[in-house]
N, C-alpha and C. Protein backbone atom coordinates (compact mmCIF):
# COMPACT_ATOMS: atom_id res chain seq x y z
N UNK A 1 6.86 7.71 -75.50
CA UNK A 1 7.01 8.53 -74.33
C UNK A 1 7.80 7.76 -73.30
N UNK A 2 8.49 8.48 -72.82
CA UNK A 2 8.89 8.36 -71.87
C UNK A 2 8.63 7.95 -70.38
N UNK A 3 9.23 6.55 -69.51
CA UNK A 3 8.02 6.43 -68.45
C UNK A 3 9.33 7.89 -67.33
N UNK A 4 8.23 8.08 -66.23
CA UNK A 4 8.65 8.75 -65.19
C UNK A 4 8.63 8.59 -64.45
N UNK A 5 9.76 8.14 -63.11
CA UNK A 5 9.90 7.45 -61.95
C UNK A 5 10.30 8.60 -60.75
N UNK A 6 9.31 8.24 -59.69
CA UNK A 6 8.96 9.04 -58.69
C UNK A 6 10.66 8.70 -57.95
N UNK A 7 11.27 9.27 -57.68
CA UNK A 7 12.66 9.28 -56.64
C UNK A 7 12.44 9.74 -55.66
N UNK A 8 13.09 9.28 -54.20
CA UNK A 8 12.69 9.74 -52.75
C UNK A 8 13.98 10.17 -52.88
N UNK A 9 13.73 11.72 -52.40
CA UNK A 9 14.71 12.68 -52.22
C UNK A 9 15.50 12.59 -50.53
N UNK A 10 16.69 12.00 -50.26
CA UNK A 10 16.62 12.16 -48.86
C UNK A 10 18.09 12.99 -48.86
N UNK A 11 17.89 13.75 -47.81
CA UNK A 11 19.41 14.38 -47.58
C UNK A 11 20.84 13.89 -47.63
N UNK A 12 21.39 14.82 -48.25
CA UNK A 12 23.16 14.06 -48.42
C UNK A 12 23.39 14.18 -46.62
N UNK A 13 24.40 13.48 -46.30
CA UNK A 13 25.21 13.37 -45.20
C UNK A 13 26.00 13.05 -45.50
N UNK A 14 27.57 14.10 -45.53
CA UNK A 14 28.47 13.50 -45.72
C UNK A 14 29.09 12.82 -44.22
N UNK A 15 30.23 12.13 -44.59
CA UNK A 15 31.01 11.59 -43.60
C UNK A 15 31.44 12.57 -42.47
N UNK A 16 31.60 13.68 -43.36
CA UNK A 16 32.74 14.77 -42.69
C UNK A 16 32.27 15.60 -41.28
N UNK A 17 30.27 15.45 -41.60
CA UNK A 17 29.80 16.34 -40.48
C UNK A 17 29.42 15.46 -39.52
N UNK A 18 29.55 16.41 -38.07
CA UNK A 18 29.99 15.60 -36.96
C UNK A 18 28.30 15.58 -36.31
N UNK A 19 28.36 13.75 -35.54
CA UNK A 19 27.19 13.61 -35.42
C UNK A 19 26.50 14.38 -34.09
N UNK A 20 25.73 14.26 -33.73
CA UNK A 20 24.50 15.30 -33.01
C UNK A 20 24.85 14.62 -31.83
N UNK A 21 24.90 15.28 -30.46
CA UNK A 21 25.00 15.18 -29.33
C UNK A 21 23.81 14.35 -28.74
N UNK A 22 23.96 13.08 -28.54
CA UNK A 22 23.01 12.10 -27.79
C UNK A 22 22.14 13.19 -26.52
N UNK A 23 20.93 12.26 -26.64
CA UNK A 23 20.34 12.71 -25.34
C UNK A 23 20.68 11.97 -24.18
N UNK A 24 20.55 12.66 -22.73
CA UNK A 24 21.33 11.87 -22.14
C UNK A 24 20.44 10.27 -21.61
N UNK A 25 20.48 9.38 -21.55
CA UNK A 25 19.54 8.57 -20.80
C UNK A 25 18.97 7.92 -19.63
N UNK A 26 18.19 8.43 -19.68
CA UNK A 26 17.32 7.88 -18.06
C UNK A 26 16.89 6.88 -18.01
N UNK A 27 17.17 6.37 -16.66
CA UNK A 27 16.75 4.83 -16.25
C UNK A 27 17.45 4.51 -17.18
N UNK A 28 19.21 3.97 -16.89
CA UNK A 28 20.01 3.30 -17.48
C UNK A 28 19.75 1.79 -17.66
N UNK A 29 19.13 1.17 -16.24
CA UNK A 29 19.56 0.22 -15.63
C UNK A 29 17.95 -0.12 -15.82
N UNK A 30 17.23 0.29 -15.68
CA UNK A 30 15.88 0.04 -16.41
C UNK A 30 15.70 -0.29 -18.11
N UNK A 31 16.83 0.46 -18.83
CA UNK A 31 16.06 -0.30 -20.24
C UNK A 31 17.71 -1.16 -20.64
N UNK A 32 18.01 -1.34 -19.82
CA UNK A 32 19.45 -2.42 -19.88
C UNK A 32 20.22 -2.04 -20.26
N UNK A 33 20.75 -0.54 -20.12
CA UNK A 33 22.12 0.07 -21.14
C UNK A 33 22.88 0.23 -20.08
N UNK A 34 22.69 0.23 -18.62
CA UNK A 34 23.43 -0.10 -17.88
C UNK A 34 23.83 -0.82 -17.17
N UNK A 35 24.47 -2.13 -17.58
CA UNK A 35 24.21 -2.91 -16.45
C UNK A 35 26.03 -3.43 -16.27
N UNK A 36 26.79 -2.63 -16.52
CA UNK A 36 28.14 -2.30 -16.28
C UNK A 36 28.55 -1.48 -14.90
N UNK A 37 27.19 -0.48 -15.14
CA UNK A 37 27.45 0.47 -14.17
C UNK A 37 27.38 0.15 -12.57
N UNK A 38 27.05 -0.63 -11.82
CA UNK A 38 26.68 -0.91 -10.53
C UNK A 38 27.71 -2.26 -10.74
N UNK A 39 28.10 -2.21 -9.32
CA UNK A 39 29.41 -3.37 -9.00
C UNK A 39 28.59 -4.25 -8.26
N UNK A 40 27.91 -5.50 -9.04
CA UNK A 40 27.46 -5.67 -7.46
C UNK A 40 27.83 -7.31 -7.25
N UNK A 41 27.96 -7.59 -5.71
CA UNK A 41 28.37 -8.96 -5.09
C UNK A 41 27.08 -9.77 -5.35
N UNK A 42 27.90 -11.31 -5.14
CA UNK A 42 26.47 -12.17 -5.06
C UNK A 42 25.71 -12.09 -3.40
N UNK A 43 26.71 -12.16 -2.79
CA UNK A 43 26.56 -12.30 -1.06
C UNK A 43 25.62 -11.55 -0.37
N UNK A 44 24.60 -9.92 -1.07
CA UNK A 44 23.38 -10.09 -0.77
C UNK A 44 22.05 -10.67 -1.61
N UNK A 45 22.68 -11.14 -2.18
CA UNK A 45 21.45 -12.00 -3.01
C UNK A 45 21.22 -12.89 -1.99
N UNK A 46 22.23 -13.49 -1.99
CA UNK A 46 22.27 -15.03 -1.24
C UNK A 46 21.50 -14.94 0.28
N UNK A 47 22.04 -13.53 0.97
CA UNK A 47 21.66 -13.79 2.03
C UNK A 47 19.85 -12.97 2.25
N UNK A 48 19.59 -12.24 0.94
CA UNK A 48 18.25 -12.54 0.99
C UNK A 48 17.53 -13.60 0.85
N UNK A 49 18.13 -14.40 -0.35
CA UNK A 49 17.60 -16.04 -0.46
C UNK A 49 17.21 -16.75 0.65
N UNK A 50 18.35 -16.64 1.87
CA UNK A 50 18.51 -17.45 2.50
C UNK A 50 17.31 -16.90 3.82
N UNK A 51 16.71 -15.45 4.09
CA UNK A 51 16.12 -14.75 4.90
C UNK A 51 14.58 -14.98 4.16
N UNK A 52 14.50 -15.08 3.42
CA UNK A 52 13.07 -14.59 1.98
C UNK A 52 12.68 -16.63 2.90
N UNK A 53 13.90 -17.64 2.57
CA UNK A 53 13.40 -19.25 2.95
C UNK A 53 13.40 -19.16 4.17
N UNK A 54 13.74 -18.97 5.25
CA UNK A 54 13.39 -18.67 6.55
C UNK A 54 12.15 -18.23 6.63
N UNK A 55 11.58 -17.56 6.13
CA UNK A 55 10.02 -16.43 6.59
C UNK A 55 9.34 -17.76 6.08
N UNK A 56 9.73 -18.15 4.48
CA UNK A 56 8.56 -19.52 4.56
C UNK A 56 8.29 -20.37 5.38
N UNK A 57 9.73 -20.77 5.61
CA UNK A 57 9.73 -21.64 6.74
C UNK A 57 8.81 -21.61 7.80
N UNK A 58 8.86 -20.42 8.59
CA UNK A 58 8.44 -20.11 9.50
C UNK A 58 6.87 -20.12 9.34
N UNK A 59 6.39 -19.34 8.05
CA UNK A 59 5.11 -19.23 8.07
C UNK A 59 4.37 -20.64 7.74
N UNK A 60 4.98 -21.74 7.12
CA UNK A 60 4.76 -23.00 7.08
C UNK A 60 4.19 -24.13 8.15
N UNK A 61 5.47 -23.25 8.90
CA UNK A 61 5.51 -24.01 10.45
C UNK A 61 4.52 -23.93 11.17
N UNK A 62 4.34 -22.39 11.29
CA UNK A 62 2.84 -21.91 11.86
C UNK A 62 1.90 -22.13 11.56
N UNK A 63 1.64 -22.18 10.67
CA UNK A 63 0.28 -22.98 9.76
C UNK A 63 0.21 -24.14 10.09
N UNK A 64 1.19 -24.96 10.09
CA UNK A 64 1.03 -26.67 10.72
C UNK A 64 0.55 -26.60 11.60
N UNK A 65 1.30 -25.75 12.59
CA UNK A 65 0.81 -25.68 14.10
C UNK A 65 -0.75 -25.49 14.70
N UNK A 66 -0.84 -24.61 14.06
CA UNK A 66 -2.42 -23.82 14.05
C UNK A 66 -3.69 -24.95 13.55
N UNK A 67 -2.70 -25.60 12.74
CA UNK A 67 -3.92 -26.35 12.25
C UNK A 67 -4.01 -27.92 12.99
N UNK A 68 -3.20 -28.01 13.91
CA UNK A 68 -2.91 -29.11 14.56
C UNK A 68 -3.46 -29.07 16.09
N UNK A 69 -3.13 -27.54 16.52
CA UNK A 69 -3.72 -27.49 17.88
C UNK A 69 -4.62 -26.49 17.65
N UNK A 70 -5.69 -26.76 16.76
CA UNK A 70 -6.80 -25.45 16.53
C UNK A 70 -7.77 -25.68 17.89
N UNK A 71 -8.28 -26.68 18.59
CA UNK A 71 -9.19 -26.59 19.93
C UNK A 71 -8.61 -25.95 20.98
N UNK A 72 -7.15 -26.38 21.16
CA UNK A 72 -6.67 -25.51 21.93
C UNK A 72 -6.76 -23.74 21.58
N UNK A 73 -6.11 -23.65 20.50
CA UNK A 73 -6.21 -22.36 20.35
C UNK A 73 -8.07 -21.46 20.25
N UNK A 74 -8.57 -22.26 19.78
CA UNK A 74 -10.63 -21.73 20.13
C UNK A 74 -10.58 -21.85 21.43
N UNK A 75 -10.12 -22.74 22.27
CA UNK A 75 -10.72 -22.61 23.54
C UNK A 75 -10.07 -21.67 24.53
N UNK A 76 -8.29 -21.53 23.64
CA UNK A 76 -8.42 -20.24 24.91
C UNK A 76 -8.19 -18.75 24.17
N UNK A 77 -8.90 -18.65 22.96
CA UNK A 77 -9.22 -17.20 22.24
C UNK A 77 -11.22 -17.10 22.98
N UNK A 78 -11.97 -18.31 22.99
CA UNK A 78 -13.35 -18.10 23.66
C UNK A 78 -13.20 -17.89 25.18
N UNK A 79 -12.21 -18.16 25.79
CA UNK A 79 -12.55 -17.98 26.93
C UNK A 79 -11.64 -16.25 27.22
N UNK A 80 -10.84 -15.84 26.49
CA UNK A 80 -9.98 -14.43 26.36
C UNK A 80 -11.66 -13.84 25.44
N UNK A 81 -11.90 -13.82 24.82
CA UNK A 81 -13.37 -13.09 23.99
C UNK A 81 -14.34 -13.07 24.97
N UNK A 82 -14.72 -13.90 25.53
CA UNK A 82 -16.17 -14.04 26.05
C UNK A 82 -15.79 -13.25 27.70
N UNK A 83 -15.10 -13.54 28.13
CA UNK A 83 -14.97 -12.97 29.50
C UNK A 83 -15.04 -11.48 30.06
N UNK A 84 -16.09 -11.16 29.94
CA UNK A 84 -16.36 -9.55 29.40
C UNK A 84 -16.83 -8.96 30.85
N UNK A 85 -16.83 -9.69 31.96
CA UNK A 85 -17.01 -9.27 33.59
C UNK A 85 -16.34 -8.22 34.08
N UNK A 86 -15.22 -7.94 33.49
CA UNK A 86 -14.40 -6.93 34.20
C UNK A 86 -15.20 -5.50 33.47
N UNK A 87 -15.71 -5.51 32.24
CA UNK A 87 -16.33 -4.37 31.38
C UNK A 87 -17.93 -3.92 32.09
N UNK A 88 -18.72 -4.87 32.47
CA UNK A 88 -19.85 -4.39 33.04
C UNK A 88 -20.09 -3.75 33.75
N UNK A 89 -20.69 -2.74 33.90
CA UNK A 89 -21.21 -1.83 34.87
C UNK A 89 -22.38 -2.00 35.89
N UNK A 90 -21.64 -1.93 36.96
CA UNK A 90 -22.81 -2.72 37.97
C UNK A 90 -24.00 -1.89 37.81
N UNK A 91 -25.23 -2.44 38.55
CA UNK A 91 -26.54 -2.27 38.10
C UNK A 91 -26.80 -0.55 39.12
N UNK A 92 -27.53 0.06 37.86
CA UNK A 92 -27.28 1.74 38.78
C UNK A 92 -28.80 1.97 39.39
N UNK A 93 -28.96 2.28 40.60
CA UNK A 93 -30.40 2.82 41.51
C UNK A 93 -31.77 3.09 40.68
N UNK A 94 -31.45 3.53 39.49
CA UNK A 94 -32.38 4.06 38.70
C UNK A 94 -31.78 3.59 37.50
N UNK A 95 -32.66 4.04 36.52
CA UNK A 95 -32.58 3.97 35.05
C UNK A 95 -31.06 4.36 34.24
N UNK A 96 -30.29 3.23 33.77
CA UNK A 96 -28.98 3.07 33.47
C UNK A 96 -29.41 4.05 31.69
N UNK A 97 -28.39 5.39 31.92
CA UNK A 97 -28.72 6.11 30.48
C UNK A 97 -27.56 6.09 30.03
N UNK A 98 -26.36 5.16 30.06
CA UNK A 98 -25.29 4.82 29.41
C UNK A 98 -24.17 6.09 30.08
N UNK A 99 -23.03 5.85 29.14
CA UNK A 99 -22.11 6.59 29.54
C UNK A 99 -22.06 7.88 28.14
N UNK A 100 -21.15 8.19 27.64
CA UNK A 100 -21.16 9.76 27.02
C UNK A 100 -19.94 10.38 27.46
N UNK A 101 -19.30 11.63 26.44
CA UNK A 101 -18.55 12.62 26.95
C UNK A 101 -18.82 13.36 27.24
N UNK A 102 -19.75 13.94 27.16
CA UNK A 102 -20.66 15.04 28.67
C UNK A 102 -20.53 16.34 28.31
N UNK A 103 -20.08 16.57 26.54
CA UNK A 103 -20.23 17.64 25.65
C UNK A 103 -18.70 18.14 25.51
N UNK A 104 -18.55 19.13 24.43
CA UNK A 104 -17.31 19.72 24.29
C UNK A 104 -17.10 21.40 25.34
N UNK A 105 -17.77 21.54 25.82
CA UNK A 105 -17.58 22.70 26.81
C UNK A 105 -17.10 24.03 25.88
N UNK A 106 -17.55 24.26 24.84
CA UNK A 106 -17.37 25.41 24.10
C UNK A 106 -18.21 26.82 24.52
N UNK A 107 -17.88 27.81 24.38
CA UNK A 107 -18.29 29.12 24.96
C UNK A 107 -19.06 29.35 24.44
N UNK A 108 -19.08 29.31 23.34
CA UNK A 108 -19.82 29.37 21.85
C UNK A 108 -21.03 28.14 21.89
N UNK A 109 -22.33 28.91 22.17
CA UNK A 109 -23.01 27.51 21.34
C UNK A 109 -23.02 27.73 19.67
N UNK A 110 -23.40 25.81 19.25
CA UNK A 110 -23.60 25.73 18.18
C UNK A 110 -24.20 26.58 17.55
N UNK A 111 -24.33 26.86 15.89
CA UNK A 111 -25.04 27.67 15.14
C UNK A 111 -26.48 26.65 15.07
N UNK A 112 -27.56 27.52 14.99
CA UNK A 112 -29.02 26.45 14.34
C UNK A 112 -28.74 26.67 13.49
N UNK A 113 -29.11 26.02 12.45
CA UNK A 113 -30.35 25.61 11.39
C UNK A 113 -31.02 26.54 11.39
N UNK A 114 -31.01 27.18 9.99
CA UNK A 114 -32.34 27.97 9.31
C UNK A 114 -33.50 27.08 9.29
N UNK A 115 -34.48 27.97 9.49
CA UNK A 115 -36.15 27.01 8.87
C UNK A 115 -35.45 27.03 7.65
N UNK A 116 -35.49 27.25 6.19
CA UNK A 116 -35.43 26.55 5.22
C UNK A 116 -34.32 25.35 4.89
N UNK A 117 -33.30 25.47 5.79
CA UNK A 117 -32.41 24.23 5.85
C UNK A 117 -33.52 22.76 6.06
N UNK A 118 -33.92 23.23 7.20
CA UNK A 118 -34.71 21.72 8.31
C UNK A 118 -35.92 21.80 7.29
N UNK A 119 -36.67 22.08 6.50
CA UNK A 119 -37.55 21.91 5.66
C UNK A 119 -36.90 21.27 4.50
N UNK A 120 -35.97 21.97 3.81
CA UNK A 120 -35.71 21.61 2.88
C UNK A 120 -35.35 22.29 1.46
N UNK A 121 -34.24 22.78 0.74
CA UNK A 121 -34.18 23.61 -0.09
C UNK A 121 -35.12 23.32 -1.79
N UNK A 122 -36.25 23.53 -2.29
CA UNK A 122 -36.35 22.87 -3.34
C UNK A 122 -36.23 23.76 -4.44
């Protein structure tokens, strides 16, 4: 007998038929098929480089600073915090019941509450 061999059948293609219209692609420049397309200079790189080392700089600096004259800076953030004299309310004839906005002045009073609300639904 004869052995029998399984063959994978795959479609002819000739040369002659014309190939299938690409899809178009998105985010060129995201999966790297474009990177022809945009013209670009070095001169804002650079001068972010050069703005991006400045901010360190700066924030470096400040940090030294801060950590160099930290008593100065507690002593005059406690004495700006604590100085709370101008906020007090001098002492009132009678019984001090705070301050308040003194209601919304609506025409309408509020709705109550059902008794089974204020009890409780079970």
């Amino acid at each position: 007998m004869g052995r029998r061999m399984c063959a994978l059948v795959l479609p002819h293609v000739s040369q002659a038929e014309e190939p299938r219209a690409e899809m178009p692609v998105v985010l060129p420049t995201l999966f790297g098929e474009g990177y022809g397309t945009y013209h670009l200079k070095p001169e804002p790189f650079l001068l972010s480089f050069l703005i991006h080392t400045l901010v360190l700089i700066i924030v470096l600096t400040s940090g030294t600073y801060v950590i160099r004259h930290r008593q100065q800076i507690h002593q005059q953030f406690t004495t700006l915090v604590t100085d709370v004299g101008p906020y007090v309310l001098p002492p009132a004839p009678t019984k001090a019941r705070g301050g308040g906005g003194g209601g919304d002045r609506d025409k309408l009073q509020a709705s109550k509450r059902s008794k089974n609300v204020r009890e409780g639904v079970t």
